[in-house]
C-alpha atoms as a PDB file:
ATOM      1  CA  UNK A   1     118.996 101.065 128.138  1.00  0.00           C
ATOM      2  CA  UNK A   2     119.138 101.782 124.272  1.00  0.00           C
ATOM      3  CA  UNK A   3     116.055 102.337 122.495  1.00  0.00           C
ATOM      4  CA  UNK A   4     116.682  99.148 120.587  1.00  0.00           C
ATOM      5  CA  UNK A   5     116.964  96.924 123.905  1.00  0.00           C
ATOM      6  CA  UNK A   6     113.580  98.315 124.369  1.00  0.00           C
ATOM      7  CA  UNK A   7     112.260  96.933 121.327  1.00  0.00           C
ATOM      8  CA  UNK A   8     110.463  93.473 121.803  1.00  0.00           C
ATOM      9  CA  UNK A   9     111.703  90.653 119.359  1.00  0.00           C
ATOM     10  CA  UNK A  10     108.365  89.837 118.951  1.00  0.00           C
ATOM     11  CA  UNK A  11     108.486  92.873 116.460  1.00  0.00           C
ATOM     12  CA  UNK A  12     112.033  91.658 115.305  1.00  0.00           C
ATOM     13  CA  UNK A  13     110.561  88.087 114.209  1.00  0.00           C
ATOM     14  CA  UNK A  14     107.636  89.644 112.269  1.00  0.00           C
ATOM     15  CA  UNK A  15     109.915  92.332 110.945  1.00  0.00           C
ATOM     16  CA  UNK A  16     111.946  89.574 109.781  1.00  0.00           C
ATOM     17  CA  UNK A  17     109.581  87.530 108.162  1.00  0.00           C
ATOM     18  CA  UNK A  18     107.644  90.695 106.008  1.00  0.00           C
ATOM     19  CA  UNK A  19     111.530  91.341 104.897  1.00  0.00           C
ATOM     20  CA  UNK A  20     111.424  87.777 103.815  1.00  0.00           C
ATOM     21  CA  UNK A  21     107.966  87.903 102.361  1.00  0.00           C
ATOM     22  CA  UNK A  22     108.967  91.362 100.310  1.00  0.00           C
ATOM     23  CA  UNK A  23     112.782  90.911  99.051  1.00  0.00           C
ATOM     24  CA  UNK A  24     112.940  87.080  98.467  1.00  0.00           C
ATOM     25  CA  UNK A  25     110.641  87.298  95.458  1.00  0.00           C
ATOM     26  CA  UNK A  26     112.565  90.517  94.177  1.00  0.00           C
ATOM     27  CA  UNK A  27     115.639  88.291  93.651  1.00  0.00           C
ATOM     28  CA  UNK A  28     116.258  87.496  90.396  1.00  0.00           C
ATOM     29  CA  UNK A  29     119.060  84.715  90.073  1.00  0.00           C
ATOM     30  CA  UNK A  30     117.023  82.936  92.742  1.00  0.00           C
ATOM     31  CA  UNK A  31     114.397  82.489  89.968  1.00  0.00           C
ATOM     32  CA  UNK A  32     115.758  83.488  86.276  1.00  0.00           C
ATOM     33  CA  UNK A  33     116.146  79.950  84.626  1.00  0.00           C
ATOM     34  CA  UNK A  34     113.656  78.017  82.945  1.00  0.00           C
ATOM     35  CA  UNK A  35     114.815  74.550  84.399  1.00  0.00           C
ATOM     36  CA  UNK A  36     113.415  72.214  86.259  1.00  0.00           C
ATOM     37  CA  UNK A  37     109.733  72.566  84.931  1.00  0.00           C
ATOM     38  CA  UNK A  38     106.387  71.188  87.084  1.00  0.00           C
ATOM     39  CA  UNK A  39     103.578  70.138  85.727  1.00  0.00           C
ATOM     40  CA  UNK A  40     105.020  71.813  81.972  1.00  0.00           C
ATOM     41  CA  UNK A  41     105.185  75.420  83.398  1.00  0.00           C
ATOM     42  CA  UNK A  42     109.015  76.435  83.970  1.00  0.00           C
ATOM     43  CA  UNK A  43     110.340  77.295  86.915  1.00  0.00           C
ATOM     44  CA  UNK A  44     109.935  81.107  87.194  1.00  0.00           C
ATOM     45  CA  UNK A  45     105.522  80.493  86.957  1.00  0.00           C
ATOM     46  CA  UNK A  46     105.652  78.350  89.425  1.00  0.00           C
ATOM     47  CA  UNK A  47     108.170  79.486  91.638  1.00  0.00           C
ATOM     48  CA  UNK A  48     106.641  82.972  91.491  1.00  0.00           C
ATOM     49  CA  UNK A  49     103.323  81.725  92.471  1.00  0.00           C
ATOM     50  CA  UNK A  50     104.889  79.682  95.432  1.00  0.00           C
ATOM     51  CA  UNK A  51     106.100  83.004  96.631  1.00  0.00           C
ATOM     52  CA  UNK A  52     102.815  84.310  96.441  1.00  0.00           C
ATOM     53  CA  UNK A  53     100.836  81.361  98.745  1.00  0.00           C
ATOM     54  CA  UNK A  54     104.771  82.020 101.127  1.00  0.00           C
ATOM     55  CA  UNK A  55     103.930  85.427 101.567  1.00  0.00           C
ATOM     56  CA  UNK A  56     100.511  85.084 102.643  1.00  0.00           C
ATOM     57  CA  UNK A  57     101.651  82.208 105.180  1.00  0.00           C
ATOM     58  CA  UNK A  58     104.822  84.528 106.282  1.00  0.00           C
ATOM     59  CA  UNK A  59     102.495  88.136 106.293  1.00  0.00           C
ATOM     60  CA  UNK A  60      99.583  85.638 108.515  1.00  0.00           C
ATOM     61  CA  UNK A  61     102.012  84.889 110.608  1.00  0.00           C
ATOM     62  CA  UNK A  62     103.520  88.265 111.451  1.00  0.00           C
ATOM     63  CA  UNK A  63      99.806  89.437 111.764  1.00  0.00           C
ATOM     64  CA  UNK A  64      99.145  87.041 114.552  1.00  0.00           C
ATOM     65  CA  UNK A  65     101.958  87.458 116.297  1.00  0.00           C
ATOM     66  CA  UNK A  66     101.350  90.960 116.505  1.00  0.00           C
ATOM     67  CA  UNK A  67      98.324  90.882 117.298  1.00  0.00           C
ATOM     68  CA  UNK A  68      98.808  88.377 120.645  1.00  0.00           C
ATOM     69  CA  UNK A  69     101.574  90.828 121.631  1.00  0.00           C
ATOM     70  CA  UNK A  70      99.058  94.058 121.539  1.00  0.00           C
ATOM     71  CA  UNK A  71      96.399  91.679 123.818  1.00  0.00           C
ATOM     72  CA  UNK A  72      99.316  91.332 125.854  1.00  0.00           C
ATOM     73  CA  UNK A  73     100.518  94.601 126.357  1.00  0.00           C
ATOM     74  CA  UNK A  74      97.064  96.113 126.592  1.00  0.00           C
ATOM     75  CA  UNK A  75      96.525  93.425 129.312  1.00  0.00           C
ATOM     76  CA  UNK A  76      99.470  94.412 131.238  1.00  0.00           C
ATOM     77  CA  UNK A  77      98.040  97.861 130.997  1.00  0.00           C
ATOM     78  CA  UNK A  78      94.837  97.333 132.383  1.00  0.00           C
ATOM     79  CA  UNK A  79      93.486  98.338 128.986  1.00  0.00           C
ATOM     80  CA  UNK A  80      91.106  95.443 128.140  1.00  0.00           C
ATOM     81  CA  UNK A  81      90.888  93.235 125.148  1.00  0.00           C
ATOM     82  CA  UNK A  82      90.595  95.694 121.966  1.00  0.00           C
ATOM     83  CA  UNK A  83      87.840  93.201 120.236  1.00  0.00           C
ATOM     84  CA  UNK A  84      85.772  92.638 123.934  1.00  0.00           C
ATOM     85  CA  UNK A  85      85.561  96.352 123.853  1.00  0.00           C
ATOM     86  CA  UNK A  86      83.174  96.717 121.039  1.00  0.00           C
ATOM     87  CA  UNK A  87      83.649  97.476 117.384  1.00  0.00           C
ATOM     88  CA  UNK A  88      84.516 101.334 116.614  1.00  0.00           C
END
């Protein structure tokens, strides 16, 4: 078994979406025109700032995800629930 087989895709899919959350933004044809406008700002503002609200969605949703697959694991272990154990 290679040591990528061994990797979960739960870490794939949240790898995946901080890519998304990081390089999307970064492209610029994706955003460098000033057409169509909303609400009078053009579109790189508000596409920007789209990206921003995106990103906090995408990096929430890695973070959960994450985090049920540590309770998991740790469960499988016998090690507990990290946040029953008491705040260090």
């Amino acid at each position: 078994m290679s040591r990528l087989s061994a990797i979960r895709p739960v870490y794939w899919i949240s790898g995946v979406l901080l890519v998304v959350a990081v390089v999307v933004p970064l492209l610029v044809p994706t955003y460098a025109k000033k057409d169509p406008h909303l609400w009078g700002f053009p579109f790189f503002y508000w596409y920007q700032l789209l990206w921003v609200f995106l990103s906090a969605i995408l990096v929430s949703i890695s973070y959960r995800l994450l985090r049920a697959e540590e309770r998991r694991r740790r469960a499988e272990q016998g090690l507990g629930d990290p946040e029953k154990d008491g705040d260090q």
